[in-house]
N, C-alpha and C. Protein backbone atom coordinates (compact mmCIF):
# COMPACT_ATOMS: atom_id res chain seq x y z
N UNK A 1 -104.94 31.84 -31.89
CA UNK A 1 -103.59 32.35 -31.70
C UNK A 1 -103.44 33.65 -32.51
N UNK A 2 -102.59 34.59 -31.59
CA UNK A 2 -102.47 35.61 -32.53
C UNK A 2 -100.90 36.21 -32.47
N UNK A 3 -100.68 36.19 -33.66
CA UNK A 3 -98.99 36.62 -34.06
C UNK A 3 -98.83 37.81 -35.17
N UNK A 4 -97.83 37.87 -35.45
CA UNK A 4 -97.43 39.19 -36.19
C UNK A 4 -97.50 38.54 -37.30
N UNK A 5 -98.00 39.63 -38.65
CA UNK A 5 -98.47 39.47 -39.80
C UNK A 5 -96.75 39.87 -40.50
N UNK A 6 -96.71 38.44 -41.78
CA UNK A 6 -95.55 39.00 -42.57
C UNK A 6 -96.46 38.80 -43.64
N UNK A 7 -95.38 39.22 -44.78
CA UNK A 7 -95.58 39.02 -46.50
C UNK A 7 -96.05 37.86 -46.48
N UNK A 8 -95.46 36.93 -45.97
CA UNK A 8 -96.33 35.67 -46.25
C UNK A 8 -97.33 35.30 -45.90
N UNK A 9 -98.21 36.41 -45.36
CA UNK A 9 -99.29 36.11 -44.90
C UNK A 9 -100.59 36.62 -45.80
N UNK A 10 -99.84 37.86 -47.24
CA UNK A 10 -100.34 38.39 -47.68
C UNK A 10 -101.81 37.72 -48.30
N UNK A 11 -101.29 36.44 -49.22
CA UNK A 11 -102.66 35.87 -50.27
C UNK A 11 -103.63 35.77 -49.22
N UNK A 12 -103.28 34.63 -48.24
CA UNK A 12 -104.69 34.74 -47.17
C UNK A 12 -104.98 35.66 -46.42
N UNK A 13 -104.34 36.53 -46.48
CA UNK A 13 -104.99 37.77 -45.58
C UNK A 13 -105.97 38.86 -46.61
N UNK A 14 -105.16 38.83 -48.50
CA UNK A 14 -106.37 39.26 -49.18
C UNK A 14 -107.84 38.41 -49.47
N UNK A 15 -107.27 37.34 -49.37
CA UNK A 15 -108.38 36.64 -49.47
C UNK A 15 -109.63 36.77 -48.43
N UNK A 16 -109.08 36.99 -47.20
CA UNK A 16 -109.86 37.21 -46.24
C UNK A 16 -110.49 38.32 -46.27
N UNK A 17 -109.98 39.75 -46.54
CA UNK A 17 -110.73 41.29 -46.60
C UNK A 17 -111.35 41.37 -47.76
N UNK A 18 -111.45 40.10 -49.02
CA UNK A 18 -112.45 40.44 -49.79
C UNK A 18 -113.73 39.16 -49.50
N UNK A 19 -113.97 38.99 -48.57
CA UNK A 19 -115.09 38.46 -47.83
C UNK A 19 -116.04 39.29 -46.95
N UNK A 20 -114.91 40.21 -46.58
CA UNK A 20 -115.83 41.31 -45.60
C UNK A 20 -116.62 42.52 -46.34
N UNK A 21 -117.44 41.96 -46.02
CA UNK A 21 -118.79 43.22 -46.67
C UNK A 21 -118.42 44.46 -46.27
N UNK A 22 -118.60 44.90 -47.01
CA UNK A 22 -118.07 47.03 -46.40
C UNK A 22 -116.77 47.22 -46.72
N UNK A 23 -115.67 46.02 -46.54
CA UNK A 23 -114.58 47.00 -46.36
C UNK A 23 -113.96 47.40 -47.68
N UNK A 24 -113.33 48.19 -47.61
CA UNK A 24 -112.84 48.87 -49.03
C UNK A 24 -111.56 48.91 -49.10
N UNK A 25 -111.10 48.00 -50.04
CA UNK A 25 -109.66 48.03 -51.09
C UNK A 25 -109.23 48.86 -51.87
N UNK A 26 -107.94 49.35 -51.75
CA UNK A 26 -107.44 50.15 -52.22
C UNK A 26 -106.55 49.43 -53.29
N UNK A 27 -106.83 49.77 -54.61
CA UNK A 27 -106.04 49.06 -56.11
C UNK A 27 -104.38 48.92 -55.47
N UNK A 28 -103.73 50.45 -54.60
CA UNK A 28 -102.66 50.62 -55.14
C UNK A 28 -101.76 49.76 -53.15
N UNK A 29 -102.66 50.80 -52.61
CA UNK A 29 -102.05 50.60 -51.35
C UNK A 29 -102.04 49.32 -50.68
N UNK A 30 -103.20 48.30 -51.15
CA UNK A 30 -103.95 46.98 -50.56
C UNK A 30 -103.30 45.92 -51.59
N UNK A 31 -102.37 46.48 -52.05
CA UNK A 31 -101.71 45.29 -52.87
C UNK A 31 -100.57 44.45 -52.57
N UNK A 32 -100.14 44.18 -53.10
CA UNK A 32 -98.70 42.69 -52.57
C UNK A 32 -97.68 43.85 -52.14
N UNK A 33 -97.32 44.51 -53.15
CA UNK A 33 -96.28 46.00 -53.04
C UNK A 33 -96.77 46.81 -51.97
N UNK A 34 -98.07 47.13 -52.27
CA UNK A 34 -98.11 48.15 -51.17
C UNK A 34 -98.43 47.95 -49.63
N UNK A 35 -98.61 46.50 -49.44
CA UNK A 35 -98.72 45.81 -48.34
C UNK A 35 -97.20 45.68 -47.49
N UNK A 36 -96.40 45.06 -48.34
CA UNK A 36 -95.12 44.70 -48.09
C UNK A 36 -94.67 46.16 -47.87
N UNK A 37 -94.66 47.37 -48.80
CA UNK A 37 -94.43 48.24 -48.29
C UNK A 37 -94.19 48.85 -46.85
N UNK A 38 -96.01 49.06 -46.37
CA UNK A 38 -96.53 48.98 -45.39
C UNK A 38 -95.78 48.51 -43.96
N UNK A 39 -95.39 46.79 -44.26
CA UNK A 39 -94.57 45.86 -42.90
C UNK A 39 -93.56 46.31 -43.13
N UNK A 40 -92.77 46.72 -44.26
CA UNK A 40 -90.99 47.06 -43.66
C UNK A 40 -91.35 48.31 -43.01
N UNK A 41 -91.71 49.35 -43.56
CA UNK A 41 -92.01 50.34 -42.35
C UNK A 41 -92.39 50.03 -40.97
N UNK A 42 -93.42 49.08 -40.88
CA UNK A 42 -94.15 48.88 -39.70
C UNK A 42 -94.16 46.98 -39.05
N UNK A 43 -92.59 46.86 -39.10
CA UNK A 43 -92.59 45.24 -38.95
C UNK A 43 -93.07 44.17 -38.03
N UNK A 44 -93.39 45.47 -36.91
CA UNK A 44 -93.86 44.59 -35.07
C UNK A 44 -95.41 44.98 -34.92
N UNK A 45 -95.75 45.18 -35.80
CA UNK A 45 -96.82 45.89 -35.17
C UNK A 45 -98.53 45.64 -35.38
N UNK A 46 -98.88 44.89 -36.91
CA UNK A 46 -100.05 44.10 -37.63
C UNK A 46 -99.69 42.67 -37.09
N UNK A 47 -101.14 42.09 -37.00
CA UNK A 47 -101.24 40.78 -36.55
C UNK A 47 -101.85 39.91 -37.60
N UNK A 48 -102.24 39.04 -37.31
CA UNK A 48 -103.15 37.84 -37.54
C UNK A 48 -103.56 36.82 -36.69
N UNK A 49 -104.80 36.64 -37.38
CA UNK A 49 -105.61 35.67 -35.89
C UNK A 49 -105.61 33.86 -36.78
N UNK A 50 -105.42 32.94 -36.01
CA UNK A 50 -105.11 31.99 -36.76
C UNK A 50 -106.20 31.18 -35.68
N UNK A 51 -106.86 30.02 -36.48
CA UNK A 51 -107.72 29.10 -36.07
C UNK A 51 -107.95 28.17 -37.09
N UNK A 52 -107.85 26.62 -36.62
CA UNK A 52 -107.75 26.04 -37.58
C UNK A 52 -106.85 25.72 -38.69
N UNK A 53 -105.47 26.21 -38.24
CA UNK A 53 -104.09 26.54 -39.30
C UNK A 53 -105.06 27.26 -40.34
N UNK A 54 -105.74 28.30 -40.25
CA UNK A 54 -106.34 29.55 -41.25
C UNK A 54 -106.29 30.56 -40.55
N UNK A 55 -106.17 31.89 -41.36
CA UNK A 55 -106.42 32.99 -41.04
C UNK A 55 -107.13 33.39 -40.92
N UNK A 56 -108.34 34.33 -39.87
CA UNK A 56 -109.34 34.10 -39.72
C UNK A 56 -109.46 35.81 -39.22
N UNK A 57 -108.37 36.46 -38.91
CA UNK A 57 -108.69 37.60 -38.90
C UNK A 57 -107.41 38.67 -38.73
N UNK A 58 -107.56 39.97 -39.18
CA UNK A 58 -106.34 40.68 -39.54
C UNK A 58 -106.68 42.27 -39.09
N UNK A 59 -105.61 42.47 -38.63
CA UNK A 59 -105.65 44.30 -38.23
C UNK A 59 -103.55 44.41 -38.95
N UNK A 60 -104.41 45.86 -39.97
CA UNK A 60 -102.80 45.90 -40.85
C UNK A 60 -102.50 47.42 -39.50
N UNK A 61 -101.44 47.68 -38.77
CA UNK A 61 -101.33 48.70 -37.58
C UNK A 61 -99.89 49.30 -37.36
N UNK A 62 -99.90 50.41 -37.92
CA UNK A 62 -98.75 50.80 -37.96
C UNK A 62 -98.45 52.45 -37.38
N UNK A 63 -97.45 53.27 -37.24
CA UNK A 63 -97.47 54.40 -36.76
C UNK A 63 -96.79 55.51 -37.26
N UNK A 64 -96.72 56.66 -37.04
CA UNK A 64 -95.85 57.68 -37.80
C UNK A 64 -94.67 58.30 -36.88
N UNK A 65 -94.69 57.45 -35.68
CA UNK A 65 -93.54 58.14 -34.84
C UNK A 65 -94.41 58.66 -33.57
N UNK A 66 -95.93 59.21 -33.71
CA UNK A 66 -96.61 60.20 -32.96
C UNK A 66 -97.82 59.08 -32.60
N UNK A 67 -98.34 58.65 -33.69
CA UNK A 67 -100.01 58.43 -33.85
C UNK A 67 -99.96 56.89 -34.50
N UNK A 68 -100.63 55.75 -33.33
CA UNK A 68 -100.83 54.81 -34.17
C UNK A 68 -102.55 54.57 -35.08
N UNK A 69 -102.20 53.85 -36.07
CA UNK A 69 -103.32 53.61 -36.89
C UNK A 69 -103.31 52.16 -37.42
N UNK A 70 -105.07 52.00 -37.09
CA UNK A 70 -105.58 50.75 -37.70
C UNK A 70 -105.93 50.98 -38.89
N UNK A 71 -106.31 49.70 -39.62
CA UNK A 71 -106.51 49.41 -40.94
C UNK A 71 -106.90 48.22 -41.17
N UNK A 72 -108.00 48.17 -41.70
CA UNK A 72 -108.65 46.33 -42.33
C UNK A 72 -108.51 45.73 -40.88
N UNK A 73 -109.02 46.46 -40.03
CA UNK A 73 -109.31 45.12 -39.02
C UNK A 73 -110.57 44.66 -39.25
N UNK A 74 -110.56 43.25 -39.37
CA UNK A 74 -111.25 42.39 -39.21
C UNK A 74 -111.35 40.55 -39.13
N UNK A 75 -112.61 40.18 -38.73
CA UNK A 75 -112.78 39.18 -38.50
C UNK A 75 -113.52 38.15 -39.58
N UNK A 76 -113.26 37.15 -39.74
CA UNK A 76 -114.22 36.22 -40.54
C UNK A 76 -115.41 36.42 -39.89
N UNK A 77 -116.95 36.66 -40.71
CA UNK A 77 -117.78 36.18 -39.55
C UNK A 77 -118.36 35.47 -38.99
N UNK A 78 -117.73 34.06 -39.80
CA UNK A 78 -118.00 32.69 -39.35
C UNK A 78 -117.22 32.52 -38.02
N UNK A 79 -116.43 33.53 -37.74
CA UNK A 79 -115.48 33.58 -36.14
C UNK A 79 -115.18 34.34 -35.09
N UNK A 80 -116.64 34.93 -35.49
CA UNK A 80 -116.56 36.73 -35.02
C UNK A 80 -117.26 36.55 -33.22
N UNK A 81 -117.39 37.23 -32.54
CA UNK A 81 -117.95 36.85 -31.33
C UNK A 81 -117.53 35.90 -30.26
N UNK A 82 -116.24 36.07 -30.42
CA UNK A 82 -115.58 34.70 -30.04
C UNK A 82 -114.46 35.60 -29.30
N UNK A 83 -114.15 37.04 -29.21
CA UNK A 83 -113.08 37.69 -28.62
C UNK A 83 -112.01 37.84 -29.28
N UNK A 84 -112.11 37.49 -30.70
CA UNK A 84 -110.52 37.48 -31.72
C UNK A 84 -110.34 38.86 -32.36
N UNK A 85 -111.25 39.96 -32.08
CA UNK A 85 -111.03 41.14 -32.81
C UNK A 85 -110.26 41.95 -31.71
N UNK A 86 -111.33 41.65 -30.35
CA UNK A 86 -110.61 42.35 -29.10
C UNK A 86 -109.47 41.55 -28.80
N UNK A 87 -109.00 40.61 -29.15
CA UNK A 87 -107.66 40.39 -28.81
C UNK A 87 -106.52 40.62 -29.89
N UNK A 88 -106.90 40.48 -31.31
CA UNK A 88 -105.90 41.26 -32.08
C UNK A 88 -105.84 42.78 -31.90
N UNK A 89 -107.05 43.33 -31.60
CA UNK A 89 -106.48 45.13 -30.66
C UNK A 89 -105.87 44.99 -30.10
N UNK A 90 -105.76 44.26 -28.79
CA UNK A 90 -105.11 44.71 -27.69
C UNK A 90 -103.65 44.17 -28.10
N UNK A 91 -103.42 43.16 -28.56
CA UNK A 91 -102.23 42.87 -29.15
C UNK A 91 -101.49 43.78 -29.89
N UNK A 92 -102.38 44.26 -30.96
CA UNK A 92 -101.47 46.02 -31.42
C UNK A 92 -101.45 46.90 -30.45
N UNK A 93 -102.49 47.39 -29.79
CA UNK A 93 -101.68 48.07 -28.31
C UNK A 93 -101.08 47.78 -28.16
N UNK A 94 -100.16 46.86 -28.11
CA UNK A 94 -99.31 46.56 -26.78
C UNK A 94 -98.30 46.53 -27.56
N UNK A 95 -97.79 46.36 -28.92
CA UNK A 95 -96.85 46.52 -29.90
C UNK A 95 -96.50 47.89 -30.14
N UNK A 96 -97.68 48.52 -29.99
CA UNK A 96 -97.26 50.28 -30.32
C UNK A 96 -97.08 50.88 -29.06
N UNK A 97 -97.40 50.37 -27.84
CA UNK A 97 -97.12 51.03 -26.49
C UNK A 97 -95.00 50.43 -26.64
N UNK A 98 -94.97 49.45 -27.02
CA UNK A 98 -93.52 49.10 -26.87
C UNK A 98 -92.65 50.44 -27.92
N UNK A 99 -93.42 50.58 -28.53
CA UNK A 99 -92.54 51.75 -29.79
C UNK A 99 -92.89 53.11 -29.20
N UNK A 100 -93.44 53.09 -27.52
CA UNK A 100 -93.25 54.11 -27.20
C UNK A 100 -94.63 55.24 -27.80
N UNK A 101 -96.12 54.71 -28.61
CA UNK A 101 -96.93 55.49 -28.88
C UNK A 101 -97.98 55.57 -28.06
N UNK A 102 -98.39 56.53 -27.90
CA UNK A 102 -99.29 56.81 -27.17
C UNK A 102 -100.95 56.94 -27.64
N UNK A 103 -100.93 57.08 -28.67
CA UNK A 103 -102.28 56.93 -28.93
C UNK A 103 -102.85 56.79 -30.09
N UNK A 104 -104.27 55.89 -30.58
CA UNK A 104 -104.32 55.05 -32.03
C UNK A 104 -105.42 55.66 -32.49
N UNK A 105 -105.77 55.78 -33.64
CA UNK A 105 -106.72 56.26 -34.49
C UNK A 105 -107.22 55.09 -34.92
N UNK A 106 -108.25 55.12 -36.17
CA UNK A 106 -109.00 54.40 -37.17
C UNK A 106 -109.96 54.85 -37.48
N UNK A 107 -110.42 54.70 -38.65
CA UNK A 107 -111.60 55.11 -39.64
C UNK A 107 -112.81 53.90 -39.84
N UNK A 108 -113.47 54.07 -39.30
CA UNK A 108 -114.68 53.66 -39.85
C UNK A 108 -115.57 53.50 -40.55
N UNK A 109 -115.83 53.25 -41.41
CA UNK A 109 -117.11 53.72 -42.59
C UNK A 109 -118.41 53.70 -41.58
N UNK A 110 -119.22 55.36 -42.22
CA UNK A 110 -120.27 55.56 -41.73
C UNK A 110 -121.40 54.07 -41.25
N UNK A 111 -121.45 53.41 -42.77
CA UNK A 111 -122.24 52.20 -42.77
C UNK A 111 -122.12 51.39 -42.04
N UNK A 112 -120.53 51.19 -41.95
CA UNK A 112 -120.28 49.90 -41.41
C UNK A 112 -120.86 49.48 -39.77
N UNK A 113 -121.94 48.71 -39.51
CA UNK A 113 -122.57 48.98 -38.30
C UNK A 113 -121.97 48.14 -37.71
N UNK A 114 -121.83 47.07 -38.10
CA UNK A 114 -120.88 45.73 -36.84
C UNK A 114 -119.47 46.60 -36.76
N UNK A 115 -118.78 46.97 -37.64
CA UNK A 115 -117.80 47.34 -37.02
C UNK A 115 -117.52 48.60 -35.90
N UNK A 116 -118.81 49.46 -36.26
CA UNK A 116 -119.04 50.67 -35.20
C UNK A 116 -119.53 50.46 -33.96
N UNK A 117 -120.18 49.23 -34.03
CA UNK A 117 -120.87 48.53 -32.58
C UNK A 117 -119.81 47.95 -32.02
N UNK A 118 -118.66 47.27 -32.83
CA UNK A 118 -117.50 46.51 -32.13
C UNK A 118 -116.82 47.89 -31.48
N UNK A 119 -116.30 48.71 -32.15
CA UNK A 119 -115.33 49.95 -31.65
C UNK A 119 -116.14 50.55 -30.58
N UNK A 120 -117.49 50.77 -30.63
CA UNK A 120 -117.70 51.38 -29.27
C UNK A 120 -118.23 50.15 -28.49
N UNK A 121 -118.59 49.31 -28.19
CA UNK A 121 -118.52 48.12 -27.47
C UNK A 121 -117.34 47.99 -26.79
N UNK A 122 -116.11 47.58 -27.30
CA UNK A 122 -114.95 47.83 -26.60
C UNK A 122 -114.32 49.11 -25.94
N UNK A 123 -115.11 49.80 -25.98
CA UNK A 123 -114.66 51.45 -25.39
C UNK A 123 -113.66 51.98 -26.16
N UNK A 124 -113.42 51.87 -27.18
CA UNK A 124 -113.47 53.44 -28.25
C UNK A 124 -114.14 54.74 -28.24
N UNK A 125 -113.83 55.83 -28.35
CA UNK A 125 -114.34 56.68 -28.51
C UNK A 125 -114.67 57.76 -29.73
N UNK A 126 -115.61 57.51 -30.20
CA UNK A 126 -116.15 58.55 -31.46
C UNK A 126 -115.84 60.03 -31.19
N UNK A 127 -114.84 60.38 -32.29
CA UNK A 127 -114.60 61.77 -31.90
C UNK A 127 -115.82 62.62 -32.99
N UNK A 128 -116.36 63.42 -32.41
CA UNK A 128 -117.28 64.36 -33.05
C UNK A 128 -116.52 65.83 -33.43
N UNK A 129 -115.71 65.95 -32.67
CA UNK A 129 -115.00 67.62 -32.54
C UNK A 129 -113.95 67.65 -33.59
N UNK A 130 -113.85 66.86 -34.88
CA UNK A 130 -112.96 66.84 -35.72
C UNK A 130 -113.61 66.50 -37.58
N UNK A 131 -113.28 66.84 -38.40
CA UNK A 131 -113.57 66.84 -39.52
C UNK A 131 -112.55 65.77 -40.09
N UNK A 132 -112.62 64.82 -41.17
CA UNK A 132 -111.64 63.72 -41.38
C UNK A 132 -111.94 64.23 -43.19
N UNK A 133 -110.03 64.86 -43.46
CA UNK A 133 -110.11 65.20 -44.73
C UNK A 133 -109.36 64.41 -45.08
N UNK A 134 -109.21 64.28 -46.94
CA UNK A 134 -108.57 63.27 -47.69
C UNK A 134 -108.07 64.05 -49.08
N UNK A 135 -106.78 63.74 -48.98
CA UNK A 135 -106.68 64.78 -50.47
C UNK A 135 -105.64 63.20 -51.39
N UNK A 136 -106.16 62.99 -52.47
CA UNK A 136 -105.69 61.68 -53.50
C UNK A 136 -104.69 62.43 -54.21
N UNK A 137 -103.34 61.67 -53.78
CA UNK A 137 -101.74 61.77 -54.53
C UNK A 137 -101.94 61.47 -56.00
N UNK A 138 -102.97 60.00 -56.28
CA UNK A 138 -102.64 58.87 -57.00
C UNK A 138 -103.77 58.71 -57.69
N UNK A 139 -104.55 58.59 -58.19
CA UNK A 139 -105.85 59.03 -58.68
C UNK A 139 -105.91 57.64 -59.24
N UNK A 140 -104.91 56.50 -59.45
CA UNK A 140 -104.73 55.05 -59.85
C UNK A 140 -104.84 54.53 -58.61
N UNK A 141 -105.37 54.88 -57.63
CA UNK A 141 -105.58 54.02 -56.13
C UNK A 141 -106.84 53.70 -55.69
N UNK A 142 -107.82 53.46 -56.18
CA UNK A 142 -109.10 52.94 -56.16
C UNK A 142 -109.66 52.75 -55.25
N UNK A 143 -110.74 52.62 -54.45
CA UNK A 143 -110.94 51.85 -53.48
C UNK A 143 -112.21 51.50 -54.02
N UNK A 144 -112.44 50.65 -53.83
CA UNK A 144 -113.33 49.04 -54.25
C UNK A 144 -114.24 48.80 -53.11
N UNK A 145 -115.48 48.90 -52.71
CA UNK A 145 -116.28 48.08 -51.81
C UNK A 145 -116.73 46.70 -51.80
N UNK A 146 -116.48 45.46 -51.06
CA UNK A 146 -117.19 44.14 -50.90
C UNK A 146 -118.47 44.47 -50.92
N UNK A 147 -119.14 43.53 -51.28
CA UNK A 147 -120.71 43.60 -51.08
C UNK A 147 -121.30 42.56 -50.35
């Protein structure tokens, strides 16, 4: 089953992205505050995948008015291969097509190979014709890799 992610979904949903190898936590933004943050801005729009009354997989998906964007999608991978990543996408599609957006981004880590095989597997498209810059507000915002 897949439904919309609240605050209360936060502990098991951190619990879950520090299982996933590769992905990277942010001290400031990936926190209780900056999560909650995050859903009042963006209240219809992040999911969760539930199996087993557990959470089993999460895309945080929100927009700026123009451009939607993913974040921490992922799957347990004790539950992966099973269609729960492609169906929490298409489920945020269809939340950000209702808010009227037209089109979604996400970042990948170079490394990350299951997740680059999932995004172009499902027909994503790797943009090459663009440079992806980052300039740090907060220099207290960390990001942390799973191992």
């Amino acid at each position: 089953m897949i439904r919309t992610m609240t605050i209360e979904d936060y502990e098991e949903v951190y619990q879950l992205w520090q299982k996933i190898s590769g992905l990277g936590i942010r001290s400031m933004d990936d926190s209780f505050v900056g999560v909650k943050r995050f859903l009042k801005r963006n209240p219809s729009t992040s999911v969760v995948a539930i199996e087993e009354n557990k959470i089993v997989g999460s895309i945080l998906c929100g927009h700026d008015g123009r451009r939607g964007c993913f974040y921490h999608v992922c799957v347990d991978t004790e539950y992966r291969l099973r269609g729960i990543g492609k169906e929490m996408v298409v489920v945020c599609m269809h939340a950000l097509k209702k808010e009227e957006i037209n089109k979604i981004s996400l970042m990948a880590f170079a490394q990350n190979d299951s997740g680059n095989a999932f995004w172009n597997q499902i027909g994503w498209l790797q943009r090459k014709d663009m440079n992806f810059y980052e300039f740090a507000l907060n220099e207290k915002n960390i990001t942390t890799f799973n191992q």
